[in-house]
Protein backbone atom coordinates (compact mmCIF):
# COMPACT_ATOMS: atom_id res chain seq x y z
CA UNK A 1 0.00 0.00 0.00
CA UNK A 2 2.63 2.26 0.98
CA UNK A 3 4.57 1.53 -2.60
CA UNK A 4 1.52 2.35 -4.36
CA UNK A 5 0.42 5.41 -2.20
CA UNK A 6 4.28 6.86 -2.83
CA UNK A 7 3.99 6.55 -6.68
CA UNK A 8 0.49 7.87 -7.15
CA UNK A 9 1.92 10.78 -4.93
CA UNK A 10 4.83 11.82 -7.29
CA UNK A 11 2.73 11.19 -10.33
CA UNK A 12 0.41 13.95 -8.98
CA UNK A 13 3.29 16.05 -8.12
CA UNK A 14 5.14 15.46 -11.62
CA UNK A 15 1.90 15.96 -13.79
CA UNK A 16 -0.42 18.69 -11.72
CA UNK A 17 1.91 20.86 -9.97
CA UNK A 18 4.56 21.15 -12.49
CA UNK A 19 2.67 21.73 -15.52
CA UNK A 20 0.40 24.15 -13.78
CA UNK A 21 -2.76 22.25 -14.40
CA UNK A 22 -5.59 23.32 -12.87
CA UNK A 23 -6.51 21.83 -8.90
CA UNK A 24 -8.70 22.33 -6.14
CA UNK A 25 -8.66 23.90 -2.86
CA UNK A 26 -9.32 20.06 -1.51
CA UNK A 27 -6.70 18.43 -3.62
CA UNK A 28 -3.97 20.74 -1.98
CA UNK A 29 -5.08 20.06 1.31
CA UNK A 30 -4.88 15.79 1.22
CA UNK A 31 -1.79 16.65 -0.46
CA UNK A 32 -0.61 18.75 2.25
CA UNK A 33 -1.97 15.66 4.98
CA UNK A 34 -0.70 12.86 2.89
CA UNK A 35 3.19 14.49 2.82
CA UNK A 36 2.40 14.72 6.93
CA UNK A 37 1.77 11.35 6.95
CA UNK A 38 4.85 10.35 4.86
CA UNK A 39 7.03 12.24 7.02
CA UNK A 40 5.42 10.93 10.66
CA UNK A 41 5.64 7.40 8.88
CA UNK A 42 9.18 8.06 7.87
CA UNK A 43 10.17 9.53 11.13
CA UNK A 44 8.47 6.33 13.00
CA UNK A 45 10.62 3.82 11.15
CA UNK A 46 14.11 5.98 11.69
CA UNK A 47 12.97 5.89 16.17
CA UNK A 48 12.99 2.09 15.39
CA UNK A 49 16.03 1.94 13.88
CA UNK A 50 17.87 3.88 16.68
C-alpha cells in the first residue's frame, strides 16, 4: 500500500503541480496531509532503527 500510495503521490506532483494544471482547494489540502503522513511514517521507522 505504501509503494503504491508513494507513486500515485509523485505522479500527482510530476503531472499537476509542475505543468500548472488546474486543482482544487481540496486536492492541496490531502496533499498537504498525505506528505504529513509520509514524514510521521518516515520519522516512525528511523525511532525504530535507533
Amino acid at each position: 500500500m505504501y509503494h503504491h500510495l508513494v507513486e500515485n503521490y509523485v505522479n500527482y506532483q510530476n503531472n499537476a503541480v509542475k505543468h500548472n494544471e488546474a486543482f482544487s482547494v481540496d486536492e492541496i489540502e490531502f496533499m498537504i496531509y498525505l506528505t504529513g503522513t509520509f514524514m510521521r511514517l518516515l520519522l516512525q521507522l528511523a525511532e525504530k532503527t535507533t
